[in-house]
C-alpha atoms as a PDB file:
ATOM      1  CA  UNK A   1     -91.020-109.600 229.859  1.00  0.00           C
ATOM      2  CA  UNK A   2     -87.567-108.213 229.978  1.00  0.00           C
ATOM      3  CA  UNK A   3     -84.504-110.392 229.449  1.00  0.00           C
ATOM      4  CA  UNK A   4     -83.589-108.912 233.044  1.00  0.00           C
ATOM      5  CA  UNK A   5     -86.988-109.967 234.538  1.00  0.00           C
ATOM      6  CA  UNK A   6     -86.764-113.661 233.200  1.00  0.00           C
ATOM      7  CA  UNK A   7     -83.567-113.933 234.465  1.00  0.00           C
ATOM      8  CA  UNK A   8     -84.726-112.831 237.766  1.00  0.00           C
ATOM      9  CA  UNK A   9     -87.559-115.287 238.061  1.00  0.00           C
ATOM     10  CA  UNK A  10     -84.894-117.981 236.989  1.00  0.00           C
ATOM     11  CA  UNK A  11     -82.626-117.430 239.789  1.00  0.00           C
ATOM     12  CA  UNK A  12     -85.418-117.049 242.243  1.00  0.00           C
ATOM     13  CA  UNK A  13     -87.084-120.411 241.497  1.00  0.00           C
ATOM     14  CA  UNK A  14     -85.824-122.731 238.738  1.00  0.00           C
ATOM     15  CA  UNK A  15     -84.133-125.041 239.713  1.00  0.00           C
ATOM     16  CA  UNK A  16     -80.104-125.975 239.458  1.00  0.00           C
ATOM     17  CA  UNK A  17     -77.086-124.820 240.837  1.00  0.00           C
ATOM     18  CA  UNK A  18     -74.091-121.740 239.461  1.00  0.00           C
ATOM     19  CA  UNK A  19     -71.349-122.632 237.620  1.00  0.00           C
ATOM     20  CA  UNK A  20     -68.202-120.643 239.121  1.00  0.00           C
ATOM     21  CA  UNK A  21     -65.972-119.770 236.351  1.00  0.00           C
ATOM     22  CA  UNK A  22     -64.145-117.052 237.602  1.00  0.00           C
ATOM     23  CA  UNK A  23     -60.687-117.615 238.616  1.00  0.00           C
ATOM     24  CA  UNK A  24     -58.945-114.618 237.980  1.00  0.00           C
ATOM     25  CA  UNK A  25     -55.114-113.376 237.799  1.00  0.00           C
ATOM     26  CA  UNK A  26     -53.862-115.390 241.198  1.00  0.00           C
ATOM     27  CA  UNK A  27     -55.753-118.213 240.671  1.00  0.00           C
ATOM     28  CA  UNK A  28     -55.247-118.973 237.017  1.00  0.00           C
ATOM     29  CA  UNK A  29     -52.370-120.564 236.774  1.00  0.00           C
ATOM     30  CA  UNK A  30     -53.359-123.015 239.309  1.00  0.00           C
ATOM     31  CA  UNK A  31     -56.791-123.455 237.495  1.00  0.00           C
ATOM     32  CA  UNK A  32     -54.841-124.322 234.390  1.00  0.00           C
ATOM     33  CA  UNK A  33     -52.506-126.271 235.841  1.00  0.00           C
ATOM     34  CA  UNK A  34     -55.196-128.954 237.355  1.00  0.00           C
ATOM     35  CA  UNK A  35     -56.660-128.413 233.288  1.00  0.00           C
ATOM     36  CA  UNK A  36     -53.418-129.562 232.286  1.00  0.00           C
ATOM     37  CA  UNK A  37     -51.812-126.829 230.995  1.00  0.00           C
ATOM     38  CA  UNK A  38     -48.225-126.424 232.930  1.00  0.00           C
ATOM     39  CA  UNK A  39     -47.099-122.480 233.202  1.00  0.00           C
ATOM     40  CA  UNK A  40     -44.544-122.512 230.475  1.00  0.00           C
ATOM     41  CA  UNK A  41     -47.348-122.944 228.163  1.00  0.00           C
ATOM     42  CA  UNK A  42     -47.584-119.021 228.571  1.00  0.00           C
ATOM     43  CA  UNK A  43     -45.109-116.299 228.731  1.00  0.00           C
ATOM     44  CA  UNK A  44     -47.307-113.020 229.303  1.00  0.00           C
ATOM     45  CA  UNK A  45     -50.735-112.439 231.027  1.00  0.00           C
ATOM     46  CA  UNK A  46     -52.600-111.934 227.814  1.00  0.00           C
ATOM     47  CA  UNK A  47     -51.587-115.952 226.618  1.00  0.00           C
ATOM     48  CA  UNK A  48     -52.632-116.943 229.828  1.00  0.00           C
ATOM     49  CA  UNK A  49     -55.606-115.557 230.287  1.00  0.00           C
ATOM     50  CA  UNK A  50     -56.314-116.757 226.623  1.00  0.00           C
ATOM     51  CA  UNK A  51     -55.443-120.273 227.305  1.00  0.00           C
ATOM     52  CA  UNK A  52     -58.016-119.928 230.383  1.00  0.00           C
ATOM     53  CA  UNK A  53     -60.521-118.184 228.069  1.00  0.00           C
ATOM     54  CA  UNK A  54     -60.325-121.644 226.012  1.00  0.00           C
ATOM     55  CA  UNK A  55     -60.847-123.789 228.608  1.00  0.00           C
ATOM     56  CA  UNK A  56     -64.046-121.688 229.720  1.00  0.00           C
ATOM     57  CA  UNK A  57     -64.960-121.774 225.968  1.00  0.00           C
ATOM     58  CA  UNK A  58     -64.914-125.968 226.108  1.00  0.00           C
ATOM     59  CA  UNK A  59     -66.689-125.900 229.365  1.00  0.00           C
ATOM     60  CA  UNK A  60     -69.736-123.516 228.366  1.00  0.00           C
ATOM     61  CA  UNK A  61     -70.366-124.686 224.447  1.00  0.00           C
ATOM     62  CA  UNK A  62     -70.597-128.080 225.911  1.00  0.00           C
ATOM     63  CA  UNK A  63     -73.523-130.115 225.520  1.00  0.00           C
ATOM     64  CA  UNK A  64     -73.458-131.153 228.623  1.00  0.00           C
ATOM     65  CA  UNK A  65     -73.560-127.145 229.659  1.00  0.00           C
ATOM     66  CA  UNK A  66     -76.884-125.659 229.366  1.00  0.00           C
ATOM     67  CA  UNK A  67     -80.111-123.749 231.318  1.00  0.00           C
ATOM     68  CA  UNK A  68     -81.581-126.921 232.341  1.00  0.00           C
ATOM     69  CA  UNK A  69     -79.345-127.867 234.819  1.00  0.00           C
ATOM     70  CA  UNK A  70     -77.429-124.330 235.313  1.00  0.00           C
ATOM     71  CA  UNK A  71     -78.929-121.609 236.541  1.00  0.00           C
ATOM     72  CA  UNK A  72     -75.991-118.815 236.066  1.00  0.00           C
ATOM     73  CA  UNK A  73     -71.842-118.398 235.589  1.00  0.00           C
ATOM     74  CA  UNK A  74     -70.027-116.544 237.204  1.00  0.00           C
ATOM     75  CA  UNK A  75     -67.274-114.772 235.133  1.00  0.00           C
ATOM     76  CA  UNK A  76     -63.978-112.808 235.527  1.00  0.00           C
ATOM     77  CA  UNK A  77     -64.114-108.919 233.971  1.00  0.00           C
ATOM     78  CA  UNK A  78     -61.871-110.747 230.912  1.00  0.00           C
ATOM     79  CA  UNK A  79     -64.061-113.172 230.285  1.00  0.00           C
ATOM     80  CA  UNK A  80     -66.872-110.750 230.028  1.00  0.00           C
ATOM     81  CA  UNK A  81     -64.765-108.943 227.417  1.00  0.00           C
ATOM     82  CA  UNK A  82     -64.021-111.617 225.528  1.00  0.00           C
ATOM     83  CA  UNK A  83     -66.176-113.977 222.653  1.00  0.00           C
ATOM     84  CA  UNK A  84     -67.728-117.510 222.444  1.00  0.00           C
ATOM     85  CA  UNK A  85     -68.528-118.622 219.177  1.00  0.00           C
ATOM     86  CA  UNK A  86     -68.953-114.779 218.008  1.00  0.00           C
ATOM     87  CA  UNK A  87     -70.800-113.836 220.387  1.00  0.00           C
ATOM     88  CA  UNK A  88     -69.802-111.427 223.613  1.00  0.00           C
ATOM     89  CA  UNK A  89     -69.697-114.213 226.690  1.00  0.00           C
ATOM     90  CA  UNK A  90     -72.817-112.802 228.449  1.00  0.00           C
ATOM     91  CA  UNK A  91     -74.821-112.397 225.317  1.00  0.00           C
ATOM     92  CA  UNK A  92     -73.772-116.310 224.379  1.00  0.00           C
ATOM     93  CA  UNK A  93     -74.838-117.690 227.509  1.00  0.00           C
ATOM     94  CA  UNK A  94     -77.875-116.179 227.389  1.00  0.00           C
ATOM     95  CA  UNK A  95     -78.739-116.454 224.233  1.00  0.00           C
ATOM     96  CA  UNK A  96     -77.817-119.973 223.715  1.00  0.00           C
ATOM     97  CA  UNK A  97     -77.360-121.621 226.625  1.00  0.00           C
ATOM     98  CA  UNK A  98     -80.322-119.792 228.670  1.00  0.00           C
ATOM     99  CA  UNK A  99     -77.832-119.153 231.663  1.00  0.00           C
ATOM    100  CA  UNK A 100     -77.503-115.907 234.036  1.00  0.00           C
ATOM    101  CA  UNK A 101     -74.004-114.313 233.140  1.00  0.00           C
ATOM    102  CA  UNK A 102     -72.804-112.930 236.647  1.00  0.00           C
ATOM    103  CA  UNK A 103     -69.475-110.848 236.587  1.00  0.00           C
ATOM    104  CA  UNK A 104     -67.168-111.397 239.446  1.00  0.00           C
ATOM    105  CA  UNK A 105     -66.349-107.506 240.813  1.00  0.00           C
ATOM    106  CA  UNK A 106     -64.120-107.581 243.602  1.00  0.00           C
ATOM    107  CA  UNK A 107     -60.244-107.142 243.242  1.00  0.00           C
ATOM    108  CA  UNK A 108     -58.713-109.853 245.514  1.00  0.00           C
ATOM    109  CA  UNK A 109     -58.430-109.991 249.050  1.00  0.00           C
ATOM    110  CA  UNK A 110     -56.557-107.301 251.826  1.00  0.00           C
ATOM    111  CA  UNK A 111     -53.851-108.607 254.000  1.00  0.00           C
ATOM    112  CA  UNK A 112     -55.540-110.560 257.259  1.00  0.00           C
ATOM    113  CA  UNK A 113     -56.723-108.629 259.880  1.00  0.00           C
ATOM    114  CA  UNK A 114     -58.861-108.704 262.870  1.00  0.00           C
ATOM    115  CA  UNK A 115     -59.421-112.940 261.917  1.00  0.00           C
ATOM    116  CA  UNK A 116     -60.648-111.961 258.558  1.00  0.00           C
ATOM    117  CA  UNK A 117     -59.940-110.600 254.925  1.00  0.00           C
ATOM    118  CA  UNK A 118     -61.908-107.984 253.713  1.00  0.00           C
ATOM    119  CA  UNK A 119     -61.881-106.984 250.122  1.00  0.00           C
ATOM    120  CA  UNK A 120     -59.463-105.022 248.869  1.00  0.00           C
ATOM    121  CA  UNK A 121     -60.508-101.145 247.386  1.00  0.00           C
ATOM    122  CA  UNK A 122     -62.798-100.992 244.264  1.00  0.00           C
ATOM    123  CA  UNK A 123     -61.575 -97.656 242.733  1.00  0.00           C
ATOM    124  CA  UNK A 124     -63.451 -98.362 239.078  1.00  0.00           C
ATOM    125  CA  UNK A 125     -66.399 -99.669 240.260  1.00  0.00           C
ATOM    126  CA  UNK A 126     -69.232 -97.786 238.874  1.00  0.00           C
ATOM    127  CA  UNK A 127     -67.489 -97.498 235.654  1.00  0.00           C
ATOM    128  CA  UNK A 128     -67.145-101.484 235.729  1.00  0.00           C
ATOM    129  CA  UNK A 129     -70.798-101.594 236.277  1.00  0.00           C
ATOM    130  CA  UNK A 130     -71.622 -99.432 233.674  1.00  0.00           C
ATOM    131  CA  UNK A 131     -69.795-101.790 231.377  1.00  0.00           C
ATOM    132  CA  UNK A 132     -72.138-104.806 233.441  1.00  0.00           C
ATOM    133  CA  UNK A 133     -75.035-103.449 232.436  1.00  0.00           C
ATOM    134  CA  UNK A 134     -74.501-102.480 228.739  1.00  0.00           C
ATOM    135  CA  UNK A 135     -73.069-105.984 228.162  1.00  0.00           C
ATOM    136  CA  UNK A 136     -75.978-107.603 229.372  1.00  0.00           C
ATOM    137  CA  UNK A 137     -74.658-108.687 232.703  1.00  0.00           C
ATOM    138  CA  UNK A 138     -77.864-109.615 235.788  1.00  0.00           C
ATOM    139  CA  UNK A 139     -75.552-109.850 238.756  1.00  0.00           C
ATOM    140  CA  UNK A 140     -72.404-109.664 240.224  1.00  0.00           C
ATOM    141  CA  UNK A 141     -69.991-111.645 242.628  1.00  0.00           C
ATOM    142  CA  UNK A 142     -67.656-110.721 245.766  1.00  0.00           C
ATOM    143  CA  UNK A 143     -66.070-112.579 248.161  1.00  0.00           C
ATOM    144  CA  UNK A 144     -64.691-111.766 251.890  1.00  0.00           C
ATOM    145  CA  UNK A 145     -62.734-114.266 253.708  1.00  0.00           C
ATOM    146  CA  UNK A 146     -63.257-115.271 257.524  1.00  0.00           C
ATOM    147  CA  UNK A 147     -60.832-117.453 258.819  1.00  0.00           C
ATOM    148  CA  UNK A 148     -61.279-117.033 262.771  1.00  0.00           C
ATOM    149  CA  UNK A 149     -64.239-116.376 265.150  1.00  0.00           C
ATOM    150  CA  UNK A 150     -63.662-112.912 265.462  1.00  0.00           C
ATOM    151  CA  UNK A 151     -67.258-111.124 266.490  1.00  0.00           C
ATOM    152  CA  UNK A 152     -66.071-107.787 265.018  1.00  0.00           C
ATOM    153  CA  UNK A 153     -63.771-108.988 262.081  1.00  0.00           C
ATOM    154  CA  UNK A 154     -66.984-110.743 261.241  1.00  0.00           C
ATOM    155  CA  UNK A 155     -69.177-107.461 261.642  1.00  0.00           C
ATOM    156  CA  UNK A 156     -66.867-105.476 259.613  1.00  0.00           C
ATOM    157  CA  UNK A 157     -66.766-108.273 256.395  1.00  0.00           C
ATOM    158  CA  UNK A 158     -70.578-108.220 256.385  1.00  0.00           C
ATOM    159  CA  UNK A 159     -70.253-104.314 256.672  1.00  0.00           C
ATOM    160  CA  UNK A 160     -68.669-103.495 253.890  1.00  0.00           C
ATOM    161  CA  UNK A 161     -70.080-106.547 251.743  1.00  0.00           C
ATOM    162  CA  UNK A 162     -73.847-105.137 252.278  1.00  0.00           C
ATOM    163  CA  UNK A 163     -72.259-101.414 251.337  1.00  0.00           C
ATOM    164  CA  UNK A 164     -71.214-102.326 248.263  1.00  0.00           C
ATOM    165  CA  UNK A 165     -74.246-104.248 247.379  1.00  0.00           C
ATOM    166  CA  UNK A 166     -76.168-101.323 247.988  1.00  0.00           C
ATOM    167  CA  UNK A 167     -73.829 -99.588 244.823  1.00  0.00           C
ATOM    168  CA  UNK A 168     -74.446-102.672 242.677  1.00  0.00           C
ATOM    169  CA  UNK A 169     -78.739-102.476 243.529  1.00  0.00           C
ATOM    170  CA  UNK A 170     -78.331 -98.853 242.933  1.00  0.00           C
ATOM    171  CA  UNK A 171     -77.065 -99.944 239.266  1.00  0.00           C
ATOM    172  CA  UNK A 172     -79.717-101.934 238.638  1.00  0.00           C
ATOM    173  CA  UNK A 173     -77.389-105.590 239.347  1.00  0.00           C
ATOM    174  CA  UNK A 174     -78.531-108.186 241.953  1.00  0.00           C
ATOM    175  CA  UNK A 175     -75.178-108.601 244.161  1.00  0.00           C
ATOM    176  CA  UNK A 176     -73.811-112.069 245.440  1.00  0.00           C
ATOM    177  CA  UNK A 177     -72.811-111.009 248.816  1.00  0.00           C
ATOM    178  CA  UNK A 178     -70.019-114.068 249.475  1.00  0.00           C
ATOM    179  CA  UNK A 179     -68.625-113.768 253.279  1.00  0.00           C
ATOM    180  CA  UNK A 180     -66.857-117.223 252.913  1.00  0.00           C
ATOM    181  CA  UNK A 181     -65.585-118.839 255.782  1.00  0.00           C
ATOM    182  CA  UNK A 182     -62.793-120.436 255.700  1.00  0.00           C
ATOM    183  CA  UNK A 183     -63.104-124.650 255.868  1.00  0.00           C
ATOM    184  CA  UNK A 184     -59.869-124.684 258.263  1.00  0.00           C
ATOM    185  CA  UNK A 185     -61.206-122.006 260.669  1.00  0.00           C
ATOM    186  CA  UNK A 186     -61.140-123.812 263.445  1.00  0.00           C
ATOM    187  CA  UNK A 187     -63.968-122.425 265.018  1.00  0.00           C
ATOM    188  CA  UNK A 188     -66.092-122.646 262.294  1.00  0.00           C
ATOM    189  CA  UNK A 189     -69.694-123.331 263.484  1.00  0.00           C
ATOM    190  CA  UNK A 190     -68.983-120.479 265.797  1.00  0.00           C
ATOM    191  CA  UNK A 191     -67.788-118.269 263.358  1.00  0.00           C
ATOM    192  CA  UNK A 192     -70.932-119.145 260.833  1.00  0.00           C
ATOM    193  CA  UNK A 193     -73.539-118.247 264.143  1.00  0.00           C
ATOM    194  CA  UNK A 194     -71.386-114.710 264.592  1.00  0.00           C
ATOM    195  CA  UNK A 195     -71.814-114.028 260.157  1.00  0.00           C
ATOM    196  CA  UNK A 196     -75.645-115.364 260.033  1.00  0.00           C
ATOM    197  CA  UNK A 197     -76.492-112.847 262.850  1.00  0.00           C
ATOM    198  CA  UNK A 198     -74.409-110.048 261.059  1.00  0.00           C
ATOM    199  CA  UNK A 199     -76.302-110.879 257.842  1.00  0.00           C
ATOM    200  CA  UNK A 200     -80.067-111.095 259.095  1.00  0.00           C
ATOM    201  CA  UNK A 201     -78.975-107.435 260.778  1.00  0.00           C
ATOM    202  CA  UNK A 202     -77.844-106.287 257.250  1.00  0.00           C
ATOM    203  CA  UNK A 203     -80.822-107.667 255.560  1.00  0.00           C
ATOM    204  CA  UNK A 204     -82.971-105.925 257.664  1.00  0.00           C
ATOM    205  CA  UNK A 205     -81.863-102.927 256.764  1.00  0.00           C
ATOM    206  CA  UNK A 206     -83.006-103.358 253.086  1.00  0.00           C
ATOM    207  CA  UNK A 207     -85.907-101.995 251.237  1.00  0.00           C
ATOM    208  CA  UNK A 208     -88.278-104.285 250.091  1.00  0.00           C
ATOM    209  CA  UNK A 209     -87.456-104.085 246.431  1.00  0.00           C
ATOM    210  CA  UNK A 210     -83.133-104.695 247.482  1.00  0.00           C
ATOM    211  CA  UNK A 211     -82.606-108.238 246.172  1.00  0.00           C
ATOM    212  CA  UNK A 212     -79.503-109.837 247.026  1.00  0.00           C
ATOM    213  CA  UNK A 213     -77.711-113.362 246.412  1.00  0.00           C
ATOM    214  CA  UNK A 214     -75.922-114.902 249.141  1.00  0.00           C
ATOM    215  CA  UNK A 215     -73.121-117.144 249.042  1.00  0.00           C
ATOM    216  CA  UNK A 216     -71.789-119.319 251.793  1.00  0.00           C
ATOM    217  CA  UNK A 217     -69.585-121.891 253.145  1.00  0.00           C
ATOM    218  CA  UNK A 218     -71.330-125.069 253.548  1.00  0.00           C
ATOM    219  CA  UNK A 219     -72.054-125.164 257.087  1.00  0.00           C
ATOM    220  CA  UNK A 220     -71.463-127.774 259.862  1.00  0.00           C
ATOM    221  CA  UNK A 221     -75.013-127.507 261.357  1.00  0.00           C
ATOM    222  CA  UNK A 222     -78.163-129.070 258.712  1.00  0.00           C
ATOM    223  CA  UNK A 223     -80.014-126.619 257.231  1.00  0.00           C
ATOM    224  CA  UNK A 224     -78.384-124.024 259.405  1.00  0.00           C
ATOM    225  CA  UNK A 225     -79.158-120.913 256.502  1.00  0.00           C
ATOM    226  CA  UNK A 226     -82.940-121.570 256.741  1.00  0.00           C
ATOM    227  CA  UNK A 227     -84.032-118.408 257.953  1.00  0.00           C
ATOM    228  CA  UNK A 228     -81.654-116.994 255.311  1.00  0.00           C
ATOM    229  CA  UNK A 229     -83.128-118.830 252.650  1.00  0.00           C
ATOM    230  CA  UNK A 230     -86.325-117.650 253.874  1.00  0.00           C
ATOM    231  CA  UNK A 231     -85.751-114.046 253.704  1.00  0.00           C
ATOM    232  CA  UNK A 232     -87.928-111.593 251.451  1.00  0.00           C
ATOM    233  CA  UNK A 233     -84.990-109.496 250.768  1.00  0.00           C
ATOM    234  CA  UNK A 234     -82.977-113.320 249.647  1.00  0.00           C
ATOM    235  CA  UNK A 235     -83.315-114.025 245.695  1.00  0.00           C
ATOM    236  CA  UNK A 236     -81.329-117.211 246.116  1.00  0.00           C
ATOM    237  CA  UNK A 237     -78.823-118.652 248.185  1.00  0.00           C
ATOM    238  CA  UNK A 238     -75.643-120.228 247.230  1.00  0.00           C
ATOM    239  CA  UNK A 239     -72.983-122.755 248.312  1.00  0.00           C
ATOM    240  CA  UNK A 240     -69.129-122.372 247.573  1.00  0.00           C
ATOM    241  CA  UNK A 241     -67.073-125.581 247.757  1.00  0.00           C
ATOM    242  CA  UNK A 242     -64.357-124.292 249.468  1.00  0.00           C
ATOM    243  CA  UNK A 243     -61.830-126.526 249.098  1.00  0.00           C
ATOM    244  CA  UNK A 244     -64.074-129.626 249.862  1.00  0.00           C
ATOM    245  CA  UNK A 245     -64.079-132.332 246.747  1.00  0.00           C
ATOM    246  CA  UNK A 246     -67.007-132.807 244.933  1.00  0.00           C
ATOM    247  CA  UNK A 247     -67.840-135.430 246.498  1.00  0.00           C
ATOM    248  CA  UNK A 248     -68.212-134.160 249.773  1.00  0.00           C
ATOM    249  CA  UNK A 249     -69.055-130.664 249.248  1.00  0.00           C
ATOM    250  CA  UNK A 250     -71.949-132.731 246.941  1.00  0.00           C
ATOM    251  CA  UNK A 251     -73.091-135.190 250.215  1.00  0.00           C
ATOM    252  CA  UNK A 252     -72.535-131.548 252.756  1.00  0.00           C
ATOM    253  CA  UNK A 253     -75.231-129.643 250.310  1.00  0.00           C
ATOM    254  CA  UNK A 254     -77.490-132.407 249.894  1.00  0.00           C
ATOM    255  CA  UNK A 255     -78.271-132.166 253.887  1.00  0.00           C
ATOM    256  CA  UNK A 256     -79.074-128.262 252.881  1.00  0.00           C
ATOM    257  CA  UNK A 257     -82.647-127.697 251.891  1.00  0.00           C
ATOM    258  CA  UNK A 258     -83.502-124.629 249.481  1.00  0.00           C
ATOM    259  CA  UNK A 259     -79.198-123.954 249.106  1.00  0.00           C
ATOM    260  CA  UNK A 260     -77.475-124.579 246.039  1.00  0.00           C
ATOM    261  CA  UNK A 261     -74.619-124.945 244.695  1.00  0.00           C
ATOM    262  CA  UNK A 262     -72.391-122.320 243.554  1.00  0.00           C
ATOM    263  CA  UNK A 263     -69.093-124.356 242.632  1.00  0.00           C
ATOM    264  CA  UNK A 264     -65.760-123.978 240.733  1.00  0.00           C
ATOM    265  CA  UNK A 265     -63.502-125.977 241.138  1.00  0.00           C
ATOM    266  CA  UNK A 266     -65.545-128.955 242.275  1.00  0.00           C
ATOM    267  CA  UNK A 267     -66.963-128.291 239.023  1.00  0.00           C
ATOM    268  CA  UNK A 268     -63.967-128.865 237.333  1.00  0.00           C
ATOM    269  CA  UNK A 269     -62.430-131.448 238.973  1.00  0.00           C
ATOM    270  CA  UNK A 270     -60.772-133.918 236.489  1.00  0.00           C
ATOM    271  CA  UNK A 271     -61.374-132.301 233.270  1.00  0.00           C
ATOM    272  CA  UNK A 272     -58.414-131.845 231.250  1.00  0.00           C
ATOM    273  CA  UNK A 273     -57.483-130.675 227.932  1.00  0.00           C
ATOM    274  CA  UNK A 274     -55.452-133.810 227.094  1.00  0.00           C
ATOM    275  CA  UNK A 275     -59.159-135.289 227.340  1.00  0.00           C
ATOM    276  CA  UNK A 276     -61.312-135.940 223.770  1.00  0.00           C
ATOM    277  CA  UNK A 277     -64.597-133.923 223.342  1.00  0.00           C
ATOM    278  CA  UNK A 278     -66.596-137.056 223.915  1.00  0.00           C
ATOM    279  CA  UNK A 279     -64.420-138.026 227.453  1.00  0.00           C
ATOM    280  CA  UNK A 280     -64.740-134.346 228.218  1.00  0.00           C
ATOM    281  CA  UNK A 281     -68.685-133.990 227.621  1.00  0.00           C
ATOM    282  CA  UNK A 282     -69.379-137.378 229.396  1.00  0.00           C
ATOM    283  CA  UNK A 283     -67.120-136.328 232.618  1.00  0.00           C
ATOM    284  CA  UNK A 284     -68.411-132.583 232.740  1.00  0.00           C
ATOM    285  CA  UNK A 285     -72.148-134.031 231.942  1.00  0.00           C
ATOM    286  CA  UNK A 286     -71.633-136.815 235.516  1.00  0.00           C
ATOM    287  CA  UNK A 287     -70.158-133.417 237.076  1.00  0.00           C
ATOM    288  CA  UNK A 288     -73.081-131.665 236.311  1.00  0.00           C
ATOM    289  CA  UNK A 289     -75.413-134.242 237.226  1.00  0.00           C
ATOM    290  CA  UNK A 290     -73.927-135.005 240.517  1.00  0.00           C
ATOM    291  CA  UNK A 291     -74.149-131.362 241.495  1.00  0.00           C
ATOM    292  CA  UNK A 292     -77.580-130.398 240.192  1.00  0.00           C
ATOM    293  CA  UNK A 293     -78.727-133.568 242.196  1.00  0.00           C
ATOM    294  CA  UNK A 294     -76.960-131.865 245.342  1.00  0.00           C
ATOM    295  CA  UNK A 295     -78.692-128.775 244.689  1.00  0.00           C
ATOM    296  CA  UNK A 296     -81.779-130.295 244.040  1.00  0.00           C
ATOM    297  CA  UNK A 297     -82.787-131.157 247.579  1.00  0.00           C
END
């Protein structure tokens, strides 16, 4: 069995939850600032996303970090390009950790329109997932924002999320298609009845052979992504955070049967570098453990 093929059964049935480590250029600084790390540690892009790269490199050659408990990471294009231990990223977390590498693809957010945020152009992206593929990358990420209950801002996220998951089947990558809405929407049961029916409408459209991910707000309604979940085109789906804490997002998924987590900074949440290995470990370890419990439901 292929390395791609184990993988796949993995995310289709083991169980645990996705580590989200994929805060890229916007979000850095603010990652590494709740790390610790205060932004005139840095004086260029290239130190920062180093420092970052570190603090990815303590999370994943943890002990606490492994395939028993994770399913997958998500990580940014620089991470991908980068080492752990020797090792390319995706090749280490395979390899040693028995976790999914999944490579993060979109490049930010457009300006709000029409209630939502769709993503902003992908010029390089079959070159990028050329580069997926040859470094031993299963699946990708990209994320849409929805922030009112707009029926055709809606339609038009899930639009162009599903056409650029067809590219990413096409290269032989299971997408994450990640519509998130927004936890201040204020219609936001509404708004998560107007994206299910866009998705199911998408999904239908599939072959039998397109797999895709799914990624979604935790919902207000219990086990409102059932027929989702369900779905023969649906390897797995996911949970962002969100915003939430752990704690809650943790008690929200818990009343979602067959969804996982997919979390980042929920993950992270009171780790710091000031911290020893062994306070580290035992914090990310309860993290872990709280989530995987969560997930496991």
């Amino acid at each position: 069995m292929s390395d791609f093929d184990k993988q796949l059964e993995k995310m289709g049935s083991a169980p645990g939850f996705i580590a989200a480590l994929d805060q890229s250029g916007g979000s850095t600084p603010k990652a590494l600032g709740l790390y610790g790390i205060e932004e005139d540690a840095w004086s260029n892009d290239e130190e920062m996303f180093e420092l970052v790269h570190q603090m990815r490199t303590r999370i994943i050659t943890s002990p606490a970090f492994s395939g028993e408990r994770i399913l997958a990471a998500i990580l940014f294009e620089n991470t991908m390009d980068r080492e752990i231990e020797g090792k390319p990223t995706a090749e280490y977390l395979w390899d040693v950790k028995h976790v999914v590498p999944i490579l993060k693809v979109d490049k930010g957010l457009a300006d709000e329109n029409d209630g939502v945020q769709v993503m902003k152009p992908m010029p390089h992206l079959d070159d990028l997932l050329v580069r997926a593929k040859e470094n031993g990358i299963f699946g990708t990420k990209m994320r849409s924002v929805i922030k009112q209950a707009s029926p055709t801002g809606i339609e038009a996220v899930v639009r162009q999320q599903f056409e650029t998951a067809r590219k990413i089947i096409a290269a032989g990558l299971v997408p994450i298609v990640e519509p998130e809405v927004d936890i201040h929407c204020p219609d936001k049961a509404e708004a998560e009845g107007l994206l299910k029916t866009a998705i199911l409408e998408q999904l239908n459209t599939l072959d039998p052979s397109q797999r895709v991910m799914l990624k979604l707000t935790l919902p207000e309604q219990k086990n409102f992504y059932g027929d989702l979940i369900a779905h023969p085109n649906v390897l797995r789906v996911v949970a962002l955070s969100g915003g939430y804490s752990r704690e809650e997002a943790n008690e929200r998924l818990a009343e979602q049967n067959g969804m996982v987590a997919s979390f980042s900074r929920a993950l992270t949440e009171g780790l710091s570098k000031q911290q020893s290995d062994a306070e580290f470990n035992a914090l990310l370890d309860q993290s872990i453990q709280s989530i995987y419990d969560a997930s496991n439901t």
